[in-house]
N, C-alpha and C. Protein backbone atom coordinates (compact mmCIF):
# COMPACT_ATOMS: atom_id res chain seq x y z
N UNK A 1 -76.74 31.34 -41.39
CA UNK A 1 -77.36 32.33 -40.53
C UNK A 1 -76.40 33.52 -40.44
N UNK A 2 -76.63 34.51 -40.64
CA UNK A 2 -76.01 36.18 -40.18
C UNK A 2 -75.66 35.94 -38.62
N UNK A 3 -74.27 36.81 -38.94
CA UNK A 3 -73.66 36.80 -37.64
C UNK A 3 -75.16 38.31 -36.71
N UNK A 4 -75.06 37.82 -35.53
CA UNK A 4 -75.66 38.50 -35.05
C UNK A 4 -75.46 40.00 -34.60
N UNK A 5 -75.78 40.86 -34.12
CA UNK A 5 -74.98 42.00 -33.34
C UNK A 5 -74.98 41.88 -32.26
N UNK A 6 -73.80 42.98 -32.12
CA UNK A 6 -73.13 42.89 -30.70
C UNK A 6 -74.31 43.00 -29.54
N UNK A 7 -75.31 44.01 -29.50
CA UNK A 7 -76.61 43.71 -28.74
C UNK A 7 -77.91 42.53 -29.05
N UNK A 8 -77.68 41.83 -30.04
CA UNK A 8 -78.49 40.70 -30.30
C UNK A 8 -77.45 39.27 -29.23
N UNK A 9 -76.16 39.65 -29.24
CA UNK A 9 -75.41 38.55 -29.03
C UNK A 9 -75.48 38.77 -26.76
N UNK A 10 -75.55 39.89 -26.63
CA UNK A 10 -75.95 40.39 -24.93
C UNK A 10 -77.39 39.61 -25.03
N UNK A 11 -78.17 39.83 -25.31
CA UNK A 11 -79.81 39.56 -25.57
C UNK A 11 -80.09 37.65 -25.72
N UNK A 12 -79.29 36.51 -26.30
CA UNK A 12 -79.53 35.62 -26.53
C UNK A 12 -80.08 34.86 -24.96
N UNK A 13 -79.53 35.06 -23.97
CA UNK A 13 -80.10 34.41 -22.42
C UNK A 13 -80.43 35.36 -21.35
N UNK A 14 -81.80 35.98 -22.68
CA UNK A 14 -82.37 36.93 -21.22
C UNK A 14 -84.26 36.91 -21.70
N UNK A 15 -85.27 36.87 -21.12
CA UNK A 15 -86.50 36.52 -21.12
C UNK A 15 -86.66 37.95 -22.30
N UNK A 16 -86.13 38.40 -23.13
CA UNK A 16 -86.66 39.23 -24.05
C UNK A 16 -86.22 38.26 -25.44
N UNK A 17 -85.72 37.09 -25.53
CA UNK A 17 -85.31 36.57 -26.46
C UNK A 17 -86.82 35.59 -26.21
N UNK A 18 -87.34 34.96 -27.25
CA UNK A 18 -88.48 34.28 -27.24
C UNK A 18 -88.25 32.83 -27.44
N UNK A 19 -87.03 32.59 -27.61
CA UNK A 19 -86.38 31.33 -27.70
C UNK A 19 -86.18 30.90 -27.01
N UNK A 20 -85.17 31.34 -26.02
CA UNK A 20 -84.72 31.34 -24.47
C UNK A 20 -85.98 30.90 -23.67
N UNK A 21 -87.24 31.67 -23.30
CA UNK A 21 -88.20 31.37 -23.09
C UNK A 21 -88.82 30.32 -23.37
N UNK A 22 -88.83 30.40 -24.38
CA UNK A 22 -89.94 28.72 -24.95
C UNK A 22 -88.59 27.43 -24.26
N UNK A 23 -87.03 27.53 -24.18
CA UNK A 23 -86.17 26.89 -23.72
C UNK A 23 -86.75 26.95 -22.11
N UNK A 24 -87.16 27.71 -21.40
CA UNK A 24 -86.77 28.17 -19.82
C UNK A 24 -88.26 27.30 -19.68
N UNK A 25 -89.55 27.38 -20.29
CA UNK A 25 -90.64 26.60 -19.82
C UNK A 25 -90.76 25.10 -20.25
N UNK A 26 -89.74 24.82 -21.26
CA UNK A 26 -89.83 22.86 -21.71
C UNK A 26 -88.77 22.50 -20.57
N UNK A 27 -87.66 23.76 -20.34
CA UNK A 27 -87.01 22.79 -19.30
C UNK A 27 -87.74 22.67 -18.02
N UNK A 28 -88.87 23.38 -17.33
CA UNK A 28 -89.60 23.33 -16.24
C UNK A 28 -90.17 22.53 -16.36
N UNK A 29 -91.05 21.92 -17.37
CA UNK A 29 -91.63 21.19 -17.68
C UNK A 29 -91.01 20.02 -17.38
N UNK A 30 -89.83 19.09 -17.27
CA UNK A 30 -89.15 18.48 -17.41
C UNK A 30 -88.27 18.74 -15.75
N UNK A 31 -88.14 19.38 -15.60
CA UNK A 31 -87.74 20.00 -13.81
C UNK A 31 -89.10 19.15 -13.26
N UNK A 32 -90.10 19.84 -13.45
CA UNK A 32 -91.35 19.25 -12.47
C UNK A 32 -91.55 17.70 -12.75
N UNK A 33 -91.34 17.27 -13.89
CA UNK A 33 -91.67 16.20 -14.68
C UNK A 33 -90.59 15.24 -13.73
N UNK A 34 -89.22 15.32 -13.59
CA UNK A 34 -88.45 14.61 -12.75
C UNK A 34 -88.73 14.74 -11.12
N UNK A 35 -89.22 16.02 -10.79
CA UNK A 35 -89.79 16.18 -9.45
C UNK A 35 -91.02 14.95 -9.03
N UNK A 36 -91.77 15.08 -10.18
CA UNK A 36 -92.73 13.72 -9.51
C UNK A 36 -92.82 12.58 -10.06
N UNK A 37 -91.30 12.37 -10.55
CA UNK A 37 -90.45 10.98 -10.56
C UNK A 37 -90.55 10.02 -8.78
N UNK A 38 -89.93 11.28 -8.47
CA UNK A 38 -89.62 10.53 -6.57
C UNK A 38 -91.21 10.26 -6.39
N UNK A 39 -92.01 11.16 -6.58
CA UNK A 39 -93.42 10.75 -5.60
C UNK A 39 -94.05 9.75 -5.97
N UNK A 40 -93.90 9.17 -7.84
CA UNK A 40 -94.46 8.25 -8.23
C UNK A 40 -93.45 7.34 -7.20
N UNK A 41 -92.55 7.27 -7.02
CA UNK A 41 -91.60 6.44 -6.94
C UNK A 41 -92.36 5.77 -5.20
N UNK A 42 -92.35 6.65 -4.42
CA UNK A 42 -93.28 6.88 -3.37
C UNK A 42 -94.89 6.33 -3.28
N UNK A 43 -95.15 6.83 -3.96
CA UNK A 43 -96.57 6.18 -4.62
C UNK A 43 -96.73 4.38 -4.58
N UNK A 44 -95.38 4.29 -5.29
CA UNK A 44 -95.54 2.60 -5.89
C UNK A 44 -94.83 1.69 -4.24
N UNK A 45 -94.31 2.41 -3.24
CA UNK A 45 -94.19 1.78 -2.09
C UNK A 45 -95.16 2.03 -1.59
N UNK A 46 -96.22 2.68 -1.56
CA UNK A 46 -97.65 2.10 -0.49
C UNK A 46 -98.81 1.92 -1.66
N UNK A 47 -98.56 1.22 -2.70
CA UNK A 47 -99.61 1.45 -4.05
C UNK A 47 -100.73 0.56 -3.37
N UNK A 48 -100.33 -0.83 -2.82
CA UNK A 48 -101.60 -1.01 -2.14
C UNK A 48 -102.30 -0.78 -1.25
N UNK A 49 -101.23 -0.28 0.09
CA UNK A 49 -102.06 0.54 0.79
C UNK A 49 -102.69 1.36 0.59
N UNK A 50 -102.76 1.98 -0.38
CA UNK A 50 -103.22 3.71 -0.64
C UNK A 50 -104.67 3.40 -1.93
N UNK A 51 -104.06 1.95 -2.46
CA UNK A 51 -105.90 1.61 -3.28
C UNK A 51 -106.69 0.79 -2.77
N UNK A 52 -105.79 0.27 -1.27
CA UNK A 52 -106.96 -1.11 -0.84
C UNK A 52 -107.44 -1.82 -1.72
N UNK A 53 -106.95 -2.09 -2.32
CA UNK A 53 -107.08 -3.25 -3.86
C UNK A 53 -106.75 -4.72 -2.78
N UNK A 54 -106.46 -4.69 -1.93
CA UNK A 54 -106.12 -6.10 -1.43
C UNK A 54 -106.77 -5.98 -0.11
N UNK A 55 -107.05 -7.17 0.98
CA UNK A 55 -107.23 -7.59 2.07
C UNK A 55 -106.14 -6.80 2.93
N UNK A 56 -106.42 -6.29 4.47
CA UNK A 56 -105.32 -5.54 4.80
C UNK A 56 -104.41 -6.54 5.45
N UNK A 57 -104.83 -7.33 5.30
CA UNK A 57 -103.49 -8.67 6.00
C UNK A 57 -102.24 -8.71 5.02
N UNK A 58 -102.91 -8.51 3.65
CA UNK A 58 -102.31 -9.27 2.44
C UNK A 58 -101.19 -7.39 1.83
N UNK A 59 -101.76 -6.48 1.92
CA UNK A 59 -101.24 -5.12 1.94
C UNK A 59 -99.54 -4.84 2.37
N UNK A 60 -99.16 -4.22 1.12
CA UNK A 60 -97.84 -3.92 1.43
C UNK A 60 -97.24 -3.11 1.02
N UNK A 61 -96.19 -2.42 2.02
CA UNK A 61 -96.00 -1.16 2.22
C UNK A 61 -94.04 -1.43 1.63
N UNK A 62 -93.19 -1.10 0.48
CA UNK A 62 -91.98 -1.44 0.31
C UNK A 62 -90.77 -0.32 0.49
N UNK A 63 -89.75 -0.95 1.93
CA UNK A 63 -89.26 0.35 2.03
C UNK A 63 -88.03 -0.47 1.72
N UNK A 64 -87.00 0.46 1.13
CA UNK A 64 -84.99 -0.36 1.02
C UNK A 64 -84.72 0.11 2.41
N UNK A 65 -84.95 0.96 3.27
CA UNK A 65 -83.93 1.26 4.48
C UNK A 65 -84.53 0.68 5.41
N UNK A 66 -83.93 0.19 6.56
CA UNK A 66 -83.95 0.08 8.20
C UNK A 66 -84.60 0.98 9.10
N UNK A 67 -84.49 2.48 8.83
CA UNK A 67 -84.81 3.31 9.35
C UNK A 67 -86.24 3.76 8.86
N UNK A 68 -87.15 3.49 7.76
CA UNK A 68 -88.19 4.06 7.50
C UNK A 68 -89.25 2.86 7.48
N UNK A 69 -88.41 1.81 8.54
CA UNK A 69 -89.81 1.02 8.77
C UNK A 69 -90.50 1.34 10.40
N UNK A 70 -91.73 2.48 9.96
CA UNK A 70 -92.41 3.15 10.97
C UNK A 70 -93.71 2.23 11.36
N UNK A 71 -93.80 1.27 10.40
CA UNK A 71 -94.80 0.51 10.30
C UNK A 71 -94.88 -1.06 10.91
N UNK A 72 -95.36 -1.56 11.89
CA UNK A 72 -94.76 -3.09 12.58
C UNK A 72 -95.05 -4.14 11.41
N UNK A 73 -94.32 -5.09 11.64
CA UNK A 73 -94.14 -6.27 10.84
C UNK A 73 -93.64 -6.20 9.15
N UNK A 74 -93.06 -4.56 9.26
CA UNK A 74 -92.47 -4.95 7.74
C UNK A 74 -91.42 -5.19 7.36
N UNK A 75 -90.94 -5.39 6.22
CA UNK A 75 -89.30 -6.01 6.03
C UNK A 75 -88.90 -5.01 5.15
N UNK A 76 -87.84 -4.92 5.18
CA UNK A 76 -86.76 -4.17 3.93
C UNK A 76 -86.83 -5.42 2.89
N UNK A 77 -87.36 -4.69 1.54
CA UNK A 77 -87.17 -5.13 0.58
C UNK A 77 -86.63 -4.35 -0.67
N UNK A 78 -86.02 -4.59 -1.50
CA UNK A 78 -85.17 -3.95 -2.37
C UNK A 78 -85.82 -4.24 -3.95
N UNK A 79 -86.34 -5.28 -3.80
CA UNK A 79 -86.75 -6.04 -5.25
C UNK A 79 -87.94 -5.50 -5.75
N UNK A 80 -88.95 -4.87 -5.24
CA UNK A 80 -90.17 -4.69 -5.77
C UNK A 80 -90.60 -4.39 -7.00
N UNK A 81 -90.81 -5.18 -8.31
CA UNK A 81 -90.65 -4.84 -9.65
C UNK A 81 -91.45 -3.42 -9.78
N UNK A 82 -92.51 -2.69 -9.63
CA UNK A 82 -92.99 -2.02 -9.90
C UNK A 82 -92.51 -0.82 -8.97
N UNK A 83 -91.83 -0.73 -7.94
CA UNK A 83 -90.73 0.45 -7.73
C UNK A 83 -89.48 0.74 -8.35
N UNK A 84 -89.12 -0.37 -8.73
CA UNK A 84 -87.79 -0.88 -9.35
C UNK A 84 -87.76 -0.07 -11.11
N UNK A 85 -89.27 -0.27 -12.00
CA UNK A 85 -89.63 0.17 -12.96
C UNK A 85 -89.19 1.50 -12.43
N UNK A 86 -90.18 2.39 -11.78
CA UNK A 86 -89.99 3.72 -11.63
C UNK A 86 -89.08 4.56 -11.31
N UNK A 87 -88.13 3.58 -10.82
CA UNK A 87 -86.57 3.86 -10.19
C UNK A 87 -85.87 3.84 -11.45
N UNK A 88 -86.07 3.04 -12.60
CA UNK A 88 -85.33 2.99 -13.35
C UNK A 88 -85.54 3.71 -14.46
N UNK A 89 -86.39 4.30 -14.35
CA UNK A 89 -87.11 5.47 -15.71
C UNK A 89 -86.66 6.75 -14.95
N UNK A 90 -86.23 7.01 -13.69
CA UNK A 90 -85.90 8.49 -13.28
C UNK A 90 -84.70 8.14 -13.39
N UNK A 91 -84.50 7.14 -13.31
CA UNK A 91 -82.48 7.49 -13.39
C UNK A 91 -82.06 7.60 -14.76
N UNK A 92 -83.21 7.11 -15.71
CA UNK A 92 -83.19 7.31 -17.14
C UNK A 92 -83.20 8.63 -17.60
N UNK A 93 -84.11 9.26 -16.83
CA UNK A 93 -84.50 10.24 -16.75
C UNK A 93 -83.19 11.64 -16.62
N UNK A 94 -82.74 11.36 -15.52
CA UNK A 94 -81.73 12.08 -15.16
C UNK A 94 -80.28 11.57 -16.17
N UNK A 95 -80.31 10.61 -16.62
CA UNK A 95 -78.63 9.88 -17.83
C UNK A 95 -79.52 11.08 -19.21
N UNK A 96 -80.02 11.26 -19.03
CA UNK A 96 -80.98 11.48 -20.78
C UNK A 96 -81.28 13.52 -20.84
N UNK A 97 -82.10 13.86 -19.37
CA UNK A 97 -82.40 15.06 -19.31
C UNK A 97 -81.06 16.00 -19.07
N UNK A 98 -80.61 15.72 -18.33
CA UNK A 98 -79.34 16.54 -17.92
C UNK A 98 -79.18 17.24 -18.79
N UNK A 99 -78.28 16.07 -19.74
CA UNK A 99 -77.07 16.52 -20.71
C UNK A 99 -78.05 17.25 -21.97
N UNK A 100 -79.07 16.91 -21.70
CA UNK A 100 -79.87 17.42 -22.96
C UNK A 100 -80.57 19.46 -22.39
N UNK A 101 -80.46 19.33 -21.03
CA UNK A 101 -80.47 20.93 -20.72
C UNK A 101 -79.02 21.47 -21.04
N UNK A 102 -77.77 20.74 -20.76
CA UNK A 102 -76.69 21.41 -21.26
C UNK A 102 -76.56 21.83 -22.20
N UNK A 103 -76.61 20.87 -23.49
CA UNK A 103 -76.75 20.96 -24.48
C UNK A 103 -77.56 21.90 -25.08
N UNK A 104 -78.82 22.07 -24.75
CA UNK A 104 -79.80 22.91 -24.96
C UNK A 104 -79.27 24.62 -24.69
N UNK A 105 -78.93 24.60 -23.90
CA UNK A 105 -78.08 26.17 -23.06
C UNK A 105 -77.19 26.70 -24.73
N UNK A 106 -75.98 25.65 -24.35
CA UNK A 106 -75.32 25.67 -25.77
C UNK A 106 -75.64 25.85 -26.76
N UNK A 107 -76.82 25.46 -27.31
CA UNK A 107 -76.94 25.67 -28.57
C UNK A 107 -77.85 26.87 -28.81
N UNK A 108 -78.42 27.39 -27.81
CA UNK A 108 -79.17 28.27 -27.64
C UNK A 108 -78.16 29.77 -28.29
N UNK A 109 -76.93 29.45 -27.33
CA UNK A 109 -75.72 30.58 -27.68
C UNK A 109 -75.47 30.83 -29.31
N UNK A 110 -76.08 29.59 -29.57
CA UNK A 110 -75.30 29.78 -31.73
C UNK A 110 -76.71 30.84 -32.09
N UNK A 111 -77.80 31.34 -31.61
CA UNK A 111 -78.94 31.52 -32.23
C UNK A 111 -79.71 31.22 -33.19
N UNK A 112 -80.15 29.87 -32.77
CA UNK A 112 -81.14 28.89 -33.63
C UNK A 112 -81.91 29.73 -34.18
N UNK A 113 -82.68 29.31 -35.40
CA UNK A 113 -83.78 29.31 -36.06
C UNK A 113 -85.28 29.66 -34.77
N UNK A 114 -85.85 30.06 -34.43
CA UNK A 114 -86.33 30.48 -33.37
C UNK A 114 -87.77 29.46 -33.53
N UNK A 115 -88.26 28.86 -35.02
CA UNK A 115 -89.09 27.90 -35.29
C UNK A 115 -88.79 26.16 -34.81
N UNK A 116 -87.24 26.19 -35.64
CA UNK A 116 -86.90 25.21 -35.57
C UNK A 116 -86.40 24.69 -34.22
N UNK A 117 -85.53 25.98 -32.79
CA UNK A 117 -85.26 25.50 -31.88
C UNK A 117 -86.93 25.34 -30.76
N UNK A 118 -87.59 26.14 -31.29
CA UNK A 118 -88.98 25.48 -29.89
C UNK A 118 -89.70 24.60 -30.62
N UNK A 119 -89.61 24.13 -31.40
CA UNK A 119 -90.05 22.62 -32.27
C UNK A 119 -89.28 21.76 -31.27
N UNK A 120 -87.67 21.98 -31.44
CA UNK A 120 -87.08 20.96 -31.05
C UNK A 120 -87.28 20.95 -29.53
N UNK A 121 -87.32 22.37 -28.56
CA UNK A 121 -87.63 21.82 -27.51
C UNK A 121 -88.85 20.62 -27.11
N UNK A 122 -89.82 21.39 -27.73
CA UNK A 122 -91.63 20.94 -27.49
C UNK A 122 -91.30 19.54 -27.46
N UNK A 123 -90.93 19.00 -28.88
CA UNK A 123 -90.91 17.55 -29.48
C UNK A 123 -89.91 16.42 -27.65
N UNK A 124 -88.96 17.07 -27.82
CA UNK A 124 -88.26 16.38 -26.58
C UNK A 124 -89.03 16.20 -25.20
N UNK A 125 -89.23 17.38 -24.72
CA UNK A 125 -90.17 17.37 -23.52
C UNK A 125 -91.29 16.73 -23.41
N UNK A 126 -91.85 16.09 -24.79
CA UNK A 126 -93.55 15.53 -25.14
C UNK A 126 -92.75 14.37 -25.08
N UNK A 127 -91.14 14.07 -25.87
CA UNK A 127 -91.27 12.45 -25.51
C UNK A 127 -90.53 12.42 -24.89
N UNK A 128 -90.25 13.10 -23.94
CA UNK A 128 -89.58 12.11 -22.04
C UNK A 128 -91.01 11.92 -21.44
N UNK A 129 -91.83 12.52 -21.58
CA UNK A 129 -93.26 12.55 -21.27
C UNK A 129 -94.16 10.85 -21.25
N UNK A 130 -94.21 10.95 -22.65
CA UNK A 130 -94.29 9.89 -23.33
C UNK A 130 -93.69 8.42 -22.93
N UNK A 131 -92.07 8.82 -22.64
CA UNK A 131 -91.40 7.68 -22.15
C UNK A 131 -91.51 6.95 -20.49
N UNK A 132 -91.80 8.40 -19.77
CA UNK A 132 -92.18 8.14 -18.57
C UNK A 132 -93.59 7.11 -18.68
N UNK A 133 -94.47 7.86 -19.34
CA UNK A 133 -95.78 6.91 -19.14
C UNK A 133 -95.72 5.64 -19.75
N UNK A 134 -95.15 5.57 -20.82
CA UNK A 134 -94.79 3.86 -21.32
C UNK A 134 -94.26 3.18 -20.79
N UNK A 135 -93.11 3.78 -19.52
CA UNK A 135 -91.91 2.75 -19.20
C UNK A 135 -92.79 2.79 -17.68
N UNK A 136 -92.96 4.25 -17.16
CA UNK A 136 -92.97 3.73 -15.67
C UNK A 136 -94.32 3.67 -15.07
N UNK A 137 -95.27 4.22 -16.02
CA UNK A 137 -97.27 4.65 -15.53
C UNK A 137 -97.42 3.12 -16.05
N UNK A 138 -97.64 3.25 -17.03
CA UNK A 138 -98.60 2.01 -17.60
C UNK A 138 -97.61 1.41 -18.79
N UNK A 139 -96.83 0.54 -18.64
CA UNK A 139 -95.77 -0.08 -19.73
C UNK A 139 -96.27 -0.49 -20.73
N UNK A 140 -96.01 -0.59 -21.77
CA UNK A 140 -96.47 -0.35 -23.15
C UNK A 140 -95.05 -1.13 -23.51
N UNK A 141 -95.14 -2.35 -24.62
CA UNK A 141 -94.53 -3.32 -25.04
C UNK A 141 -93.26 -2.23 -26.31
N UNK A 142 -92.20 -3.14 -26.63
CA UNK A 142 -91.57 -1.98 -27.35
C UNK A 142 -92.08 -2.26 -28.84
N UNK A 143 -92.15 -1.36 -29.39
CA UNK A 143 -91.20 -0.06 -29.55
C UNK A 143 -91.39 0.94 -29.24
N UNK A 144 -92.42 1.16 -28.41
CA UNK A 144 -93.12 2.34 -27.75
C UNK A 144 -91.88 3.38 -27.06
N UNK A 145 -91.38 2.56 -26.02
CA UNK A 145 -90.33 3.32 -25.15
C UNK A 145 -88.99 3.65 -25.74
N UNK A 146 -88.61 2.73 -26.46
CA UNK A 146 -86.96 3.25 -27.69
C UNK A 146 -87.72 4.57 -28.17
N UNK A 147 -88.64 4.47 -29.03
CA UNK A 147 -89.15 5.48 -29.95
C UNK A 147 -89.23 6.79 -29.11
N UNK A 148 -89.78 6.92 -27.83
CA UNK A 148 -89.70 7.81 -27.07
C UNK A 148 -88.11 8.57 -26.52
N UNK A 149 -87.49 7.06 -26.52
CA UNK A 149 -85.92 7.57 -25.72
C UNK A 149 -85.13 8.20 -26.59
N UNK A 150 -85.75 7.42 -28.07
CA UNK A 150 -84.61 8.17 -29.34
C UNK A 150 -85.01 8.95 -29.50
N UNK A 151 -86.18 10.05 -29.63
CA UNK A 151 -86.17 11.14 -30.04
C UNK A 151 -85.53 12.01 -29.28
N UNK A 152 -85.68 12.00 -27.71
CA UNK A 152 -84.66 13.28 -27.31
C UNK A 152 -83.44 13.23 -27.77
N UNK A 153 -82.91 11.95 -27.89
CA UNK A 153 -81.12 11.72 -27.95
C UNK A 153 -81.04 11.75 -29.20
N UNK A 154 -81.99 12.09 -30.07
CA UNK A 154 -81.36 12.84 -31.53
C UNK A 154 -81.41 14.06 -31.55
N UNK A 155 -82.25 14.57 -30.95
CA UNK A 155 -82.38 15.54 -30.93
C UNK A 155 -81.38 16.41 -30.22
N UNK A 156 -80.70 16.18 -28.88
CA UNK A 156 -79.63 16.08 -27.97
C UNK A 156 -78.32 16.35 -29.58
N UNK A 157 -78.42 15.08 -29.81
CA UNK A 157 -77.49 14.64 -31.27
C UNK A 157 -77.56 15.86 -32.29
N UNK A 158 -78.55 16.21 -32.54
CA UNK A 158 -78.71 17.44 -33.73
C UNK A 158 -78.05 18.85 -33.26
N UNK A 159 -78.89 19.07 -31.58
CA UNK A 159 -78.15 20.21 -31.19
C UNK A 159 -76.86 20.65 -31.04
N UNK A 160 -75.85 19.15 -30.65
CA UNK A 160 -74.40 19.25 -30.66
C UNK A 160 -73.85 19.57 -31.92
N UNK A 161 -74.22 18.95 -32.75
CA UNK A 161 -74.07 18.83 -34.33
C UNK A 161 -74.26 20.28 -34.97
N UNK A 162 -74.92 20.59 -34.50
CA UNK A 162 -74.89 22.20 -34.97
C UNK A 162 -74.36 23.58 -34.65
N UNK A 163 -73.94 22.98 -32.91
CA UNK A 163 -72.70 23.73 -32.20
C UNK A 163 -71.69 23.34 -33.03
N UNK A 164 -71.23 22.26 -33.12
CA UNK A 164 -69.79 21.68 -33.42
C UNK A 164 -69.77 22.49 -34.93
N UNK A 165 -70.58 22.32 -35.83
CA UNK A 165 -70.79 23.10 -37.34
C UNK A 165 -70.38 23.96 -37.06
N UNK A 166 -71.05 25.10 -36.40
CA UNK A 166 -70.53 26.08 -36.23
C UNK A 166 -69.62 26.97 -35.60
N UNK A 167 -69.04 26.29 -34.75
CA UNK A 167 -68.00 26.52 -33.73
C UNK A 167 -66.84 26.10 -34.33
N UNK A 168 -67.00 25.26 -35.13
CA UNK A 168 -65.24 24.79 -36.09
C UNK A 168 -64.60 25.57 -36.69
N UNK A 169 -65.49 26.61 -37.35
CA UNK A 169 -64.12 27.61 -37.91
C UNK A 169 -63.50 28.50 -36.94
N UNK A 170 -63.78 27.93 -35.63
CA UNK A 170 -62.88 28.88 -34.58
C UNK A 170 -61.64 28.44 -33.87
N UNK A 171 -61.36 26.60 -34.39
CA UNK A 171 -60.41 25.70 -33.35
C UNK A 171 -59.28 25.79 -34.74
């Protein structure tokens, strides 16, 4: 790739670059996408109250704290497999997304291929997407959810890989 100019190189992290952009809406996408991590998460402590799928004797409401039992006769419980799922796909969520917006920032600075970097965003953001609904909506047996987890973290993998390429003839 051609070194850029000195006003192409001001221009790489500002909404007139079209890259940056297509970067600024997969990461929102993925902002909101972890935002209604918690509510599913929320969701799956009153899932039967809220579908009446059960008798209301039999109905249960799962809180971990002391303080958010507003409701008589309930217990702190910690175990609930199907909160526990959703708890464990946002914290996946957050080990996996983070470093992959850092990363993303970074590599943005080398001035990608402008095809090849909103490919690579799109593709990532479709499978944390993907991974959420396999692991924490409706679980889906593997290889469904690896296949989902590995594509960002190669992709994560490619972007470093191409900083580091190009950043070496400077150390």
């Amino acid at each position: 790739m051609s070194t850029p100019s000195p006003m192409l190189k001001e221009q790489l992290l500002t909404l007139d670059n079209p890259v940056f952009c297509c970067y600024l809406f997969w990461a929102t996408v993925l902002v909101v996408k972890m935002l209604l991590m918690s509510l599913l998460t929320a969701l799956q402590r009153f899932r039967y109250k809220l579908l009446g799928l059960l008798p209301l004797g039999l109905r249960r409401k799962i809180f971990p704290n002391e303080e958010d039992l507003f409701f008589k006769n309930i217990e702190v419980q910690f175990d609930d497999p199907h909160v526990e799922r959703v708890r464990r796909a946002h914290r996946n969520d957050m080990e996996n997304i983070l470093p992959y917006f850092i990363m993303g920032l970074i590599y943005l600075s080398t001035d990608p291929s402008p095809t090849v970097a909103c490919n690579l965003f799109r593709v990532a953001a479709v499978a944390r997407i993907l991974h959420t609904l396999v692991y924490a909506v409706y679980p889906v047996p593997q290889p469904s959810r690896i296949l989902a987890f590995a594509t960002m973290l190669l992709i994560t993998f490619y972007m470093a890989a191409v900083v580091a390429l190009r950043t070496l003839s400077f150390i």
